[in-house]
C-alpha atoms as a PDB file:
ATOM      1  CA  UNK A   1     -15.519 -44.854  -9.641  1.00  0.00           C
ATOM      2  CA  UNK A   2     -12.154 -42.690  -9.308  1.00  0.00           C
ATOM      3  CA  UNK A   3     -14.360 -40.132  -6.411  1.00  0.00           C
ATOM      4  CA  UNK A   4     -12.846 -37.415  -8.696  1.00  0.00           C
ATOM      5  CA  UNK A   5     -15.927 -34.716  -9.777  1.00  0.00           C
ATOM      6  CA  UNK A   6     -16.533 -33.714 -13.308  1.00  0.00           C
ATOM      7  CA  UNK A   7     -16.139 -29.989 -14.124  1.00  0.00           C
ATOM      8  CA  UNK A   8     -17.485 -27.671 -17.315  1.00  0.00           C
ATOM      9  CA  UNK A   9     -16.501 -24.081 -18.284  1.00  0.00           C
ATOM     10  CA  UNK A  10     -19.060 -21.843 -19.423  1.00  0.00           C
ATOM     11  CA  UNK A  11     -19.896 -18.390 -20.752  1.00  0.00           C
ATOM     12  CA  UNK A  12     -22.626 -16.644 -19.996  1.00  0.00           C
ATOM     13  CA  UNK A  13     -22.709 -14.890 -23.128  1.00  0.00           C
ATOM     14  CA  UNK A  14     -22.942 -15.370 -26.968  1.00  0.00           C
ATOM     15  CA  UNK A  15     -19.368 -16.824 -27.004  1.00  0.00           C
ATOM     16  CA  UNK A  16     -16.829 -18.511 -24.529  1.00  0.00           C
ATOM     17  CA  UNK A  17     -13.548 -16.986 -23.710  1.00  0.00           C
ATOM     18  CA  UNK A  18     -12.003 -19.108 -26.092  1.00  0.00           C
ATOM     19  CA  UNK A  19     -14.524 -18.504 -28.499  1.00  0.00           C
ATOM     20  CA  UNK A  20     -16.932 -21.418 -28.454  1.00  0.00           C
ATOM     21  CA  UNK A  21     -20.483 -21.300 -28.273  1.00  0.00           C
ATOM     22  CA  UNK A  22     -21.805 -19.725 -25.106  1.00  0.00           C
ATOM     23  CA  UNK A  23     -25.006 -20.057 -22.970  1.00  0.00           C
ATOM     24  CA  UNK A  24     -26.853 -16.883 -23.898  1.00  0.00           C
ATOM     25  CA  UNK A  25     -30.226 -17.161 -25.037  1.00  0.00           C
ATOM     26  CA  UNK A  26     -30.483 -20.872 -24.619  1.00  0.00           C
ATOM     27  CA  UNK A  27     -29.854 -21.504 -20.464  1.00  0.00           C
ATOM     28  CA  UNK A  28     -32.034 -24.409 -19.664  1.00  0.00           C
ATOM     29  CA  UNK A  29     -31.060 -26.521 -22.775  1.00  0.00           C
ATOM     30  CA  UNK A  30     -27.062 -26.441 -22.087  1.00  0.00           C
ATOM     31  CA  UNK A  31     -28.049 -26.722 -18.107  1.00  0.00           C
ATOM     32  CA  UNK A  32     -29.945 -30.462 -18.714  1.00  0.00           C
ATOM     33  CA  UNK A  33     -27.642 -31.089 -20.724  1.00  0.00           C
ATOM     34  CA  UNK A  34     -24.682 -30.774 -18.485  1.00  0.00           C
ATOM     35  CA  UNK A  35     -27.335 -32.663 -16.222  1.00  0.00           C
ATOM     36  CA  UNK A  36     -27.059 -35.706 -18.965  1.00  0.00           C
ATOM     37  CA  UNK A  37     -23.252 -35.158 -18.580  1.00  0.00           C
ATOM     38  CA  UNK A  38     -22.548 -35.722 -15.056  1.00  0.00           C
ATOM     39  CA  UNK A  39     -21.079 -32.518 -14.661  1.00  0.00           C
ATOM     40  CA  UNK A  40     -20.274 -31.675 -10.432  1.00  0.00           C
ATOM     41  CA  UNK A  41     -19.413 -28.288 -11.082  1.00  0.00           C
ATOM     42  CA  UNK A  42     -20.246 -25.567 -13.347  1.00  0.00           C
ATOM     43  CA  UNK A  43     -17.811 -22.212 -13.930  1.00  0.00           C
ATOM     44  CA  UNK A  44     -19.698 -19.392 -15.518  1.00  0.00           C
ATOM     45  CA  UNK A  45     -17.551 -17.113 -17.124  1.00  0.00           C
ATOM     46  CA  UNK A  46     -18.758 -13.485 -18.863  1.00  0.00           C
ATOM     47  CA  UNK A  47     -16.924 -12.835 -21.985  1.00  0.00           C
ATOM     48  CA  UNK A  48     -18.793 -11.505 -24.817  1.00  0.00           C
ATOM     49  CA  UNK A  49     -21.685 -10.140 -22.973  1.00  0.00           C
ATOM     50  CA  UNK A  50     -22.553  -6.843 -21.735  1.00  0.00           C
ATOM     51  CA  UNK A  51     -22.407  -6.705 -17.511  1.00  0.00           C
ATOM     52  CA  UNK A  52     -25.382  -4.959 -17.543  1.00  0.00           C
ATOM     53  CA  UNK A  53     -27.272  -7.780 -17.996  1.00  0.00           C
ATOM     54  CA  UNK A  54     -24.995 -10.147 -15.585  1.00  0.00           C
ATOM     55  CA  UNK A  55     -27.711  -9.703 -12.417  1.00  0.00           C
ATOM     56  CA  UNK A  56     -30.617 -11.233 -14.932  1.00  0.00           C
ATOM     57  CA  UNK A  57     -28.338 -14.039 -16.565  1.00  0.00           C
ATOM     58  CA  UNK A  58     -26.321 -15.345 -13.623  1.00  0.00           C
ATOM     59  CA  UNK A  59     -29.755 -15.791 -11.733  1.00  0.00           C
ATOM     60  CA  UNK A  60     -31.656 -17.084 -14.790  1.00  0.00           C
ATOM     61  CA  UNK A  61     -29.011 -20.047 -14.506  1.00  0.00           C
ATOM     62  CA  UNK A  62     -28.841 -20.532 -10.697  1.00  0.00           C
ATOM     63  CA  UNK A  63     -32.634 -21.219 -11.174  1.00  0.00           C
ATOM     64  CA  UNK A  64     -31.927 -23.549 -14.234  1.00  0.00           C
ATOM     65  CA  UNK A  65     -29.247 -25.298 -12.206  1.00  0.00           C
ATOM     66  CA  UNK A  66     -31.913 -25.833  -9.446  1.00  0.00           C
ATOM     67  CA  UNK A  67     -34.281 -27.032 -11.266  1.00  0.00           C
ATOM     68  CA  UNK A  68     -32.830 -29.734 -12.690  1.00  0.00           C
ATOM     69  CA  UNK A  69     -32.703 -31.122  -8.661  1.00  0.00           C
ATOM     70  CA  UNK A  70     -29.048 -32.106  -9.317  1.00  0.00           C
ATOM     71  CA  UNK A  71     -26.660 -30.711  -6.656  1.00  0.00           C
ATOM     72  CA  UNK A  72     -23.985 -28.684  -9.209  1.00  0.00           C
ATOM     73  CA  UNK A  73     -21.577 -26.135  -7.843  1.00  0.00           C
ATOM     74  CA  UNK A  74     -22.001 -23.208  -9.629  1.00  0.00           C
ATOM     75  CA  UNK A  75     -19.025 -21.282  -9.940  1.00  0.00           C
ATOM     76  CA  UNK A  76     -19.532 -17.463 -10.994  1.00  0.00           C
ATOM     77  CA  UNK A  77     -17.224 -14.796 -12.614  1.00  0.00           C
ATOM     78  CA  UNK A  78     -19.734 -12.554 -12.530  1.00  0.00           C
ATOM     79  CA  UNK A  79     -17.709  -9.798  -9.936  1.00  0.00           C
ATOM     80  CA  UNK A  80     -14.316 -10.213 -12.113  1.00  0.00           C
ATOM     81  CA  UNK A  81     -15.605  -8.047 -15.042  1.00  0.00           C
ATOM     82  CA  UNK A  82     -16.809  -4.928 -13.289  1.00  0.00           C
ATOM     83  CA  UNK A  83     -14.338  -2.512 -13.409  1.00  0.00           C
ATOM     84  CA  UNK A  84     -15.924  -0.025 -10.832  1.00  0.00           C
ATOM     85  CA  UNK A  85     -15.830  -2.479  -7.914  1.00  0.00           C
ATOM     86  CA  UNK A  86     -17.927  -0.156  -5.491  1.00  0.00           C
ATOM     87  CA  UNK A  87     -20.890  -1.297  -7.556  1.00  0.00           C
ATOM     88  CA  UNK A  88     -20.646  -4.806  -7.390  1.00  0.00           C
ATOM     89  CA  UNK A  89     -23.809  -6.653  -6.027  1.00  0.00           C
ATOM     90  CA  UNK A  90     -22.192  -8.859  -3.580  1.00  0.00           C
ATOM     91  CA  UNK A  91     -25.185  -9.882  -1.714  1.00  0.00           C
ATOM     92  CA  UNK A  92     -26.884 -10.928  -4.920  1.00  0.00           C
ATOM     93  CA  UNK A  93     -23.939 -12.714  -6.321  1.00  0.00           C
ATOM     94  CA  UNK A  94     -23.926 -14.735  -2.758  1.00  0.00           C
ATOM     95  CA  UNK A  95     -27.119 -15.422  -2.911  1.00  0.00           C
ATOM     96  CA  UNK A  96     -27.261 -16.674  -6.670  1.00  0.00           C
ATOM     97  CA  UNK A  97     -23.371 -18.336  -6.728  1.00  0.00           C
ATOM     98  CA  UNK A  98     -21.256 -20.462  -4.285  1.00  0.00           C
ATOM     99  CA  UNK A  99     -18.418 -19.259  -5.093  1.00  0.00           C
ATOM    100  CA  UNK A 100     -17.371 -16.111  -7.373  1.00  0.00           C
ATOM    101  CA  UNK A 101     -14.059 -15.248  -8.697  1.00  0.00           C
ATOM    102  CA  UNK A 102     -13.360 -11.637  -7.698  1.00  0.00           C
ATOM    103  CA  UNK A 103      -9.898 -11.129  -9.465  1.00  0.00           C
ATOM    104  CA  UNK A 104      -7.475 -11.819 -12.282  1.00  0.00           C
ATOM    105  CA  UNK A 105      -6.550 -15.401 -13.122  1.00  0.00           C
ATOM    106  CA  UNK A 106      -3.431 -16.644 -11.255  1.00  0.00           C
ATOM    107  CA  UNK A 107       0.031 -17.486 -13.362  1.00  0.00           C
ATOM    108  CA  UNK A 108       2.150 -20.341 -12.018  1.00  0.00           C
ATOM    109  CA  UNK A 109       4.515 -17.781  -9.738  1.00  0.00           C
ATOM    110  CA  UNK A 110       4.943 -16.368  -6.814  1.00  0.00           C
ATOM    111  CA  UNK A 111       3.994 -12.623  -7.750  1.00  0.00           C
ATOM    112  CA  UNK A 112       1.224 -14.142  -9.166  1.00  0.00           C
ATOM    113  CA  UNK A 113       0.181 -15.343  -5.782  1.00  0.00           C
ATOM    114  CA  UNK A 114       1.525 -12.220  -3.639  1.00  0.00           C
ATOM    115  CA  UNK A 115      -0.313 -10.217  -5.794  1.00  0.00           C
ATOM    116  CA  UNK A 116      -3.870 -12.006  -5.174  1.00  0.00           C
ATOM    117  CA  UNK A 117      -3.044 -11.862  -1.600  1.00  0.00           C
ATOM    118  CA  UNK A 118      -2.238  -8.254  -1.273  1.00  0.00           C
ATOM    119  CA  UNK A 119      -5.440  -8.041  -3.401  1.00  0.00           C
ATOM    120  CA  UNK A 120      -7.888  -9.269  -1.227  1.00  0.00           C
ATOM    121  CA  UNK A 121      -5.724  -8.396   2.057  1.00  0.00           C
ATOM    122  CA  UNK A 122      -6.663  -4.986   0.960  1.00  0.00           C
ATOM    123  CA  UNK A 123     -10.593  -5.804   0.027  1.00  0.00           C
ATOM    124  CA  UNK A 124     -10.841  -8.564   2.557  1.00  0.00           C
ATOM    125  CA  UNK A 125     -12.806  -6.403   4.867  1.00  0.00           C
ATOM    126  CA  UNK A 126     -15.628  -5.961   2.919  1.00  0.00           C
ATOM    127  CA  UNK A 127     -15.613  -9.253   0.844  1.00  0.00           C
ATOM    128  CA  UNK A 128     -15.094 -11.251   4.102  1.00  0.00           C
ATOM    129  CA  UNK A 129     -18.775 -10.573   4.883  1.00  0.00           C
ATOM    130  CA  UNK A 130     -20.404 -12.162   2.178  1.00  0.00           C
ATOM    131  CA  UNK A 131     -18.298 -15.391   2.430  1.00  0.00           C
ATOM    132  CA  UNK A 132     -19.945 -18.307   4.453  1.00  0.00           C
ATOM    133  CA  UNK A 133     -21.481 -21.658   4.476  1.00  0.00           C
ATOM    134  CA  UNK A 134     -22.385 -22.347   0.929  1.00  0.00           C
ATOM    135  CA  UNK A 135     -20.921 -18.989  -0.617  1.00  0.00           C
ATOM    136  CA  UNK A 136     -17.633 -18.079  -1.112  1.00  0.00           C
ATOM    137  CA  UNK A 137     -14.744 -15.647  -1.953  1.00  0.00           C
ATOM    138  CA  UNK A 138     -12.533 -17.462  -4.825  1.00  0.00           C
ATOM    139  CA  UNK A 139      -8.721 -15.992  -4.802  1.00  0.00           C
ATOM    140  CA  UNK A 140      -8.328 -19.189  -7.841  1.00  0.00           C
ATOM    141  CA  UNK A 141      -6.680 -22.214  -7.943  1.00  0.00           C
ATOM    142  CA  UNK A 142      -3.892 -23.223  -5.503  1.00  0.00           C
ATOM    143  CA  UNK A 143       0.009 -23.419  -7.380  1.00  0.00           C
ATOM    144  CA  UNK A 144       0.995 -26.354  -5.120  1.00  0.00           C
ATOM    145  CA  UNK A 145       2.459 -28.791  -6.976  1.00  0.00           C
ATOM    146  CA  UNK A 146       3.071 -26.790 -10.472  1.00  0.00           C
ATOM    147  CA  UNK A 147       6.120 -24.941 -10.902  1.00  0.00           C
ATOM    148  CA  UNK A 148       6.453 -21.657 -10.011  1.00  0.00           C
ATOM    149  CA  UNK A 149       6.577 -21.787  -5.864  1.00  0.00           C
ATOM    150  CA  UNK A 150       9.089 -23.067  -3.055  1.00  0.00           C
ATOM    151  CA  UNK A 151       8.172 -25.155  -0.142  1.00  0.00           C
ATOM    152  CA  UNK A 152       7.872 -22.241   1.566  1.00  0.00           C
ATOM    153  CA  UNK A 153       5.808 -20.165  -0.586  1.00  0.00           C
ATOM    154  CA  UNK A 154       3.637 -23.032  -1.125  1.00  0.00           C
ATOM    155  CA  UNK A 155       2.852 -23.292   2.736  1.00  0.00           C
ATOM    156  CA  UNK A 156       1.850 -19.933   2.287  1.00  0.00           C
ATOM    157  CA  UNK A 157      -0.425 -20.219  -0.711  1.00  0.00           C
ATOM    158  CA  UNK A 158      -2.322 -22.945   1.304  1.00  0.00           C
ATOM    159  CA  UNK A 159      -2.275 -20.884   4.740  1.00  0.00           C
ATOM    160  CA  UNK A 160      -3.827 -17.963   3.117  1.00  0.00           C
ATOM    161  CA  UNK A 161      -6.259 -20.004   1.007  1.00  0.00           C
ATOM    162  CA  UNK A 162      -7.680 -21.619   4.441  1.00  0.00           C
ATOM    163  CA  UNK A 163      -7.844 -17.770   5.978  1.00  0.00           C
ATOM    164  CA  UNK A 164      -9.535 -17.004   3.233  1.00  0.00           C
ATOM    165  CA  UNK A 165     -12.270 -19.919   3.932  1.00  0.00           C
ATOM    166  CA  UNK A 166     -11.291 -20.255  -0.310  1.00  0.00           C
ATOM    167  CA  UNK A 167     -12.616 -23.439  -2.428  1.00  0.00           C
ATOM    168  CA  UNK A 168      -9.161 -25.766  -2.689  1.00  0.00           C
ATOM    169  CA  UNK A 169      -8.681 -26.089  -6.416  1.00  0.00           C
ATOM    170  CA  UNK A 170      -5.514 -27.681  -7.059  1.00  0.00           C
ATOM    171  CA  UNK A 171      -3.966 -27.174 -10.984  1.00  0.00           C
ATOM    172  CA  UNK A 172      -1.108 -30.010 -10.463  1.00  0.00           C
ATOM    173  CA  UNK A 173      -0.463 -33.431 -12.140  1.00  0.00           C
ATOM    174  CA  UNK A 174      -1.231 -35.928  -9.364  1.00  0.00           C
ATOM    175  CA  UNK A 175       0.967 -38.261 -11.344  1.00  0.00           C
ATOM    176  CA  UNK A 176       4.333 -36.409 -11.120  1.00  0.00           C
ATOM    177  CA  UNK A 177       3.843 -33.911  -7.130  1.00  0.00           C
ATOM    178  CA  UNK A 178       6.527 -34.683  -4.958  1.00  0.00           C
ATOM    179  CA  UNK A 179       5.834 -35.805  -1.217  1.00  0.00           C
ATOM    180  CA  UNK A 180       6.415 -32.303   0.174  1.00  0.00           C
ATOM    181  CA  UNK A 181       3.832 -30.924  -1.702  1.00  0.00           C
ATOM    182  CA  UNK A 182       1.536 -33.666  -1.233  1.00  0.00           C
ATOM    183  CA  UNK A 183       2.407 -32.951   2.553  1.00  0.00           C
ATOM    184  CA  UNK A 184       0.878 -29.578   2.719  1.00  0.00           C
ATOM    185  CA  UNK A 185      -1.999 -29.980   0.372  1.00  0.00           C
ATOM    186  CA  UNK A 186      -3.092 -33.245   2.744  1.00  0.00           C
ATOM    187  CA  UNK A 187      -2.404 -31.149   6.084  1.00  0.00           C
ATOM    188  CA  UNK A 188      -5.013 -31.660   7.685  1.00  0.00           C
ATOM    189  CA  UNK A 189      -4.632 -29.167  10.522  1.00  0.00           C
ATOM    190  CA  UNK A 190      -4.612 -26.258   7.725  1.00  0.00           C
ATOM    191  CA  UNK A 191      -7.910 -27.818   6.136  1.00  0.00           C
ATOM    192  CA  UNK A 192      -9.480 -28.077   9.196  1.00  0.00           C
ATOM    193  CA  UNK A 193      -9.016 -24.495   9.380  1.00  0.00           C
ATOM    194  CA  UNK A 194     -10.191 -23.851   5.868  1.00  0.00           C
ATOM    195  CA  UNK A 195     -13.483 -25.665   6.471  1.00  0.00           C
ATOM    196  CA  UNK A 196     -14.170 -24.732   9.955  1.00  0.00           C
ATOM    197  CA  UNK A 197     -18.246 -25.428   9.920  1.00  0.00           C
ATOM    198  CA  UNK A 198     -18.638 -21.100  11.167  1.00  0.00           C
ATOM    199  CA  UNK A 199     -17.122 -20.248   7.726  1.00  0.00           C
ATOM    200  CA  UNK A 200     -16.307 -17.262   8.412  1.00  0.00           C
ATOM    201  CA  UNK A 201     -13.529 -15.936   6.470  1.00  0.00           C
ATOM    202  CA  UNK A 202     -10.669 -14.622   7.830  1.00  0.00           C
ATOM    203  CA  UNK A 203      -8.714 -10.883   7.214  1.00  0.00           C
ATOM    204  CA  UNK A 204      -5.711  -9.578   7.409  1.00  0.00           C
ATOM    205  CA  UNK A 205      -5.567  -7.346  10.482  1.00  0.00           C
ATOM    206  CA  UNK A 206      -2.293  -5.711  10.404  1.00  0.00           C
ATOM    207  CA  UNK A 207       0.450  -4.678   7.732  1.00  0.00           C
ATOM    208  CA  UNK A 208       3.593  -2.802   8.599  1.00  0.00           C
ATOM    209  CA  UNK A 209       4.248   0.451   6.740  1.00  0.00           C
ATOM    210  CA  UNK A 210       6.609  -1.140   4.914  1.00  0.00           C
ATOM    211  CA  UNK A 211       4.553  -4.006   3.793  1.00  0.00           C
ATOM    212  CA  UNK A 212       7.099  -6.680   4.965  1.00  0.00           C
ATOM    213  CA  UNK A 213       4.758  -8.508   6.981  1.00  0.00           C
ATOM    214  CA  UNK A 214       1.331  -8.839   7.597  1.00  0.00           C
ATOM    215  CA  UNK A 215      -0.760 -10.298  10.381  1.00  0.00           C
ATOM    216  CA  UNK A 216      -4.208 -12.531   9.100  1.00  0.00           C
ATOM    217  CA  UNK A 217      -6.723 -14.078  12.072  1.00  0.00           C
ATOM    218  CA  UNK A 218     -10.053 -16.157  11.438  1.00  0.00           C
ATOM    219  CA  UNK A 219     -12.326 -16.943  13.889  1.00  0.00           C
ATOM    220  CA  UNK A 220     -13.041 -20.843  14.389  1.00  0.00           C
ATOM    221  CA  UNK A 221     -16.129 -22.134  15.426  1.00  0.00           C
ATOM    222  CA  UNK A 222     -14.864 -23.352  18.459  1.00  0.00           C
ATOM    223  CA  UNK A 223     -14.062 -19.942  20.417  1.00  0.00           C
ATOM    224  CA  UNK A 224     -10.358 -20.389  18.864  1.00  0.00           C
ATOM    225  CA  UNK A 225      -8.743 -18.927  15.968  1.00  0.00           C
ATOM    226  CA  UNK A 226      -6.178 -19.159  13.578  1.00  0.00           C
ATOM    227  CA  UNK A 227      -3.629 -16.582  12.713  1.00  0.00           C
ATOM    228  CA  UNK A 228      -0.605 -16.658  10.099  1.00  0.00           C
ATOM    229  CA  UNK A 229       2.803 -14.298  10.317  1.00  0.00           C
ATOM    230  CA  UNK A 230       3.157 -13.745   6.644  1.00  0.00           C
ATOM    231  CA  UNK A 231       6.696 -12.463   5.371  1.00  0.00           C
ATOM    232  CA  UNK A 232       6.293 -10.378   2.472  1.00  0.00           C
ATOM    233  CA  UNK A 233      10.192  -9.114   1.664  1.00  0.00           C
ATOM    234  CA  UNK A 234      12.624 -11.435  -0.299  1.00  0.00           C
ATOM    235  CA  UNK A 235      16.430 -10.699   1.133  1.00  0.00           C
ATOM    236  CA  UNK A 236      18.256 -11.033   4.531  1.00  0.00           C
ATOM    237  CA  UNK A 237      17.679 -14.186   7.183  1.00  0.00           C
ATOM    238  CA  UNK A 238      15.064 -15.422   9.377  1.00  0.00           C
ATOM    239  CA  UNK A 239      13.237 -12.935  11.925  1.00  0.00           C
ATOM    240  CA  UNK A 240      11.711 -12.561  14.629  1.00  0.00           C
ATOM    241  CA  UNK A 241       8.074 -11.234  14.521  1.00  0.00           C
ATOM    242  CA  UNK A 242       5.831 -10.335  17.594  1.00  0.00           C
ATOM    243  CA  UNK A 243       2.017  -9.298  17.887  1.00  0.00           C
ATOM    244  CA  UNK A 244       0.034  -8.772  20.570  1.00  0.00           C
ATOM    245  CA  UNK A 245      -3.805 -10.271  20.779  1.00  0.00           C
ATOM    246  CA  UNK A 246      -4.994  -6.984  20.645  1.00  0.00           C
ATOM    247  CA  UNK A 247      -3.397  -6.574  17.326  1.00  0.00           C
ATOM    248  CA  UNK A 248      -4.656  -9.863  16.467  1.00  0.00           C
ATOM    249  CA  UNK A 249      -8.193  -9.481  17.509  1.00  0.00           C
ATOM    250  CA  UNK A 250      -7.840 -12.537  19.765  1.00  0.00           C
ATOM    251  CA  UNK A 251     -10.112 -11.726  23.075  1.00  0.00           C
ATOM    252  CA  UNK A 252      -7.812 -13.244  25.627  1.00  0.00           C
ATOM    253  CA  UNK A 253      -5.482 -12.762  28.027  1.00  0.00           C
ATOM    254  CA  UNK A 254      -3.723 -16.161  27.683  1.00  0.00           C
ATOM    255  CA  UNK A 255      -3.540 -18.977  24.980  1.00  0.00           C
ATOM    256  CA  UNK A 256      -2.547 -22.338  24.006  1.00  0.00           C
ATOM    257  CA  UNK A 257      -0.992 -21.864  20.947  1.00  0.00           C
ATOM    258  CA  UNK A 258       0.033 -24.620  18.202  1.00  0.00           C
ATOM    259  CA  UNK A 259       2.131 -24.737  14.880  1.00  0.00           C
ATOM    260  CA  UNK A 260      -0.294 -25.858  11.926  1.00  0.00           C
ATOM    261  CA  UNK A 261       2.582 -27.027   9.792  1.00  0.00           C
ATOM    262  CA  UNK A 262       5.128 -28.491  12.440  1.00  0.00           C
ATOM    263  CA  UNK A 263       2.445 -29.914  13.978  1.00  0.00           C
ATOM    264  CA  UNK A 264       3.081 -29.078  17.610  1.00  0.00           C
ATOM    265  CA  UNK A 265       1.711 -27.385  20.593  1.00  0.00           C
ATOM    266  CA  UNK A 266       4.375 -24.047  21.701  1.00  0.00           C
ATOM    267  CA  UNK A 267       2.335 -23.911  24.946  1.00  0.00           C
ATOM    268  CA  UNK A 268       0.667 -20.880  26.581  1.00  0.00           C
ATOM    269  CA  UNK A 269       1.320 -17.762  25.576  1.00  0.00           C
ATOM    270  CA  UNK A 270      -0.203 -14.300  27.321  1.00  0.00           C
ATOM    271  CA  UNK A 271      -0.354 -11.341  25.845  1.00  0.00           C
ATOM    272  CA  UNK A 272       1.066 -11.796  22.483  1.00  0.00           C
ATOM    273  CA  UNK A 273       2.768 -14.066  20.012  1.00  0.00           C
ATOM    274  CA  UNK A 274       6.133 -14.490  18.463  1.00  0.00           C
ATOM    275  CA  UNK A 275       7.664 -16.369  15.867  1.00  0.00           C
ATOM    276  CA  UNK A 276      10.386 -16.588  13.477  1.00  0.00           C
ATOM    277  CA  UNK A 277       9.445 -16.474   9.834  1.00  0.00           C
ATOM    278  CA  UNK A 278      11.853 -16.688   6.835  1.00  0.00           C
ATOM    279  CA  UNK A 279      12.299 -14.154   4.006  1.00  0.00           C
ATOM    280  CA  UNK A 280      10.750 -14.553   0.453  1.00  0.00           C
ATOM    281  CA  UNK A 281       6.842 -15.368   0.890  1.00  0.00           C
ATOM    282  CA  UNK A 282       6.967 -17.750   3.885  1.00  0.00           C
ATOM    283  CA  UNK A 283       4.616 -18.100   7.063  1.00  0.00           C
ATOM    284  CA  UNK A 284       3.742 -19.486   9.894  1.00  0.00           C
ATOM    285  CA  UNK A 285       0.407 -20.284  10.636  1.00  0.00           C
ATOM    286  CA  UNK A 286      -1.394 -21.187  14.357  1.00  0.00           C
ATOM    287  CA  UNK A 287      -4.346 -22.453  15.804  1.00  0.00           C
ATOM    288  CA  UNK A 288      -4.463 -20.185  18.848  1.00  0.00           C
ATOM    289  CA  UNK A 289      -7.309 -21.066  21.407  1.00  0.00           C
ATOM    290  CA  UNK A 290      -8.216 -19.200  24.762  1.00  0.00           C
ATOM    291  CA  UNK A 291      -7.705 -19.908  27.803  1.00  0.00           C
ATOM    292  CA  UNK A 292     -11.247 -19.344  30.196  1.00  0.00           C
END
């Protein structure tokens, strides 16, 4: 066995996306047969259907899915095709779906993946809630490894993914990634983060009026948290960028503090944090825990 999971895309509707046959009207015959398959995972899109009748079909097939007594991630699009987001059912589509993709698919560049982020730094608030053990916000697939990002954007793509507490779906060719980029997508620091057991996901907590940089903190199940320094403009040279804890959220008055992706302890810090962070989409991302 390769230990790699098998998944199948799906409409809930009378046609796929791309036009094949969709699941409408016959749910618990395609569902045992994905069963007979071997299918891990199961994406539900909702092209050609009305989204009226998304919170009776998305549950119909949770309840398919669980009958079968197969364990099958189900995967919902269910909150990307309602326009007027203030009337999205978030608590339904968390109970039903264990992940749900909230926004537009992601292109292989970088303004692809700034754009997501600004996206759901703006939303966050409210969407953080519903994310937790079993049910999760899903920003899409991570870039690392295509074409479109640097080494630095990439660290920042998986930083913010782990914030996020967002499913790791890589879109590379394992045969031709280069060592760097296997490097951060095998951090295991960073992934530690993402799958921190409290799964609660993380926000972003500060953005100057500029929007040139943004603060994000999560809380960890162990009392600590992790914060990223996320550089949003593209010219001049490195900088230096400070926040206090109270900006951060962080309930302390002192901290150890360590680098996720140089892999090193910086020592205590009180008060507040500072770090230098490059231009053009680059990070830095801690694990800062208090000290009692």
């Amino acid at each position: 066995s390769s230990g790699i999971n098998a998944e199948y895309g799906e409409d809930y509707g009378t046609k796929t996306c791309g036009g094949y046959p969709g699941t409408k009207g016959h749910v618990e015959d395609d569902v045992n047969l994905f069963v007979q398959w071997g299918i891990d995972s199961l994406k539900l899109d909702g092209c050609y259907d009305n989204v009226t009748d998304f919170p009776v079909g998305y549950p119909l097939v949770t309840k398919a899915l669980n009958a079968t007594g197969r364990p099958i991630l189900y995967s919902c699009s269910w909150p990307a095709y309602i326009r007027n987001k203030d009337t999205i059912p978030y608590g339904d589509i968390a109970t039903n779906c264990n992940l749900w993709r909230n926004y537009g698919d992601i292109q292989d560049s970088w303004g692809s993946v700034a754009s997501i982020i600004n996206w759901f730094g703006d939303n966050h608030g409210d969407l953080a809630s519903y994310a937790g053990p079993g049910h999760w916000n899903d920003p899409d697939m991570l870039l690392i490894g295509d074409y479109g990002l640097s080494e630095e954007q990439s660290k920042t793509q998986m930083a913010l993914w782990a914030m996020m507490a967002a499913p790791l779906y890589m879109s590379n060719d394992l045969r031709n990634i280069k060592q760097w980029q296997k490097d951060i997508l095998m951090n295991q620091e960073v992934i530690n983060v993402n799958q921190d057991p409290l799964g609660k996901a993380g926000r972003r907590v500060l953005q100057d009026p500029k929007k040139h940089y943004e603060y994000w903190t999560r809380v960890l199940a162990d009392g600590s948290y992790a914060v990223v320094f996320y550089r949003k403009d593209s010219g001049g040279l490195p900088r230096t960028y400070k926040a206090t804890f109270e900006q951060l959220k962080i309930e302390a008055k002192s901290a150890t503090v360590r680098d996720l992706y140089l892999h090193r302890d910086l020592g205590v810090m009180t008060g507040s944090i500072s770090a230098v962070v490059p231009p053009s989409g680059s990070c830095r991302m801690f694990k800062v825990t208090p000290i009692q």
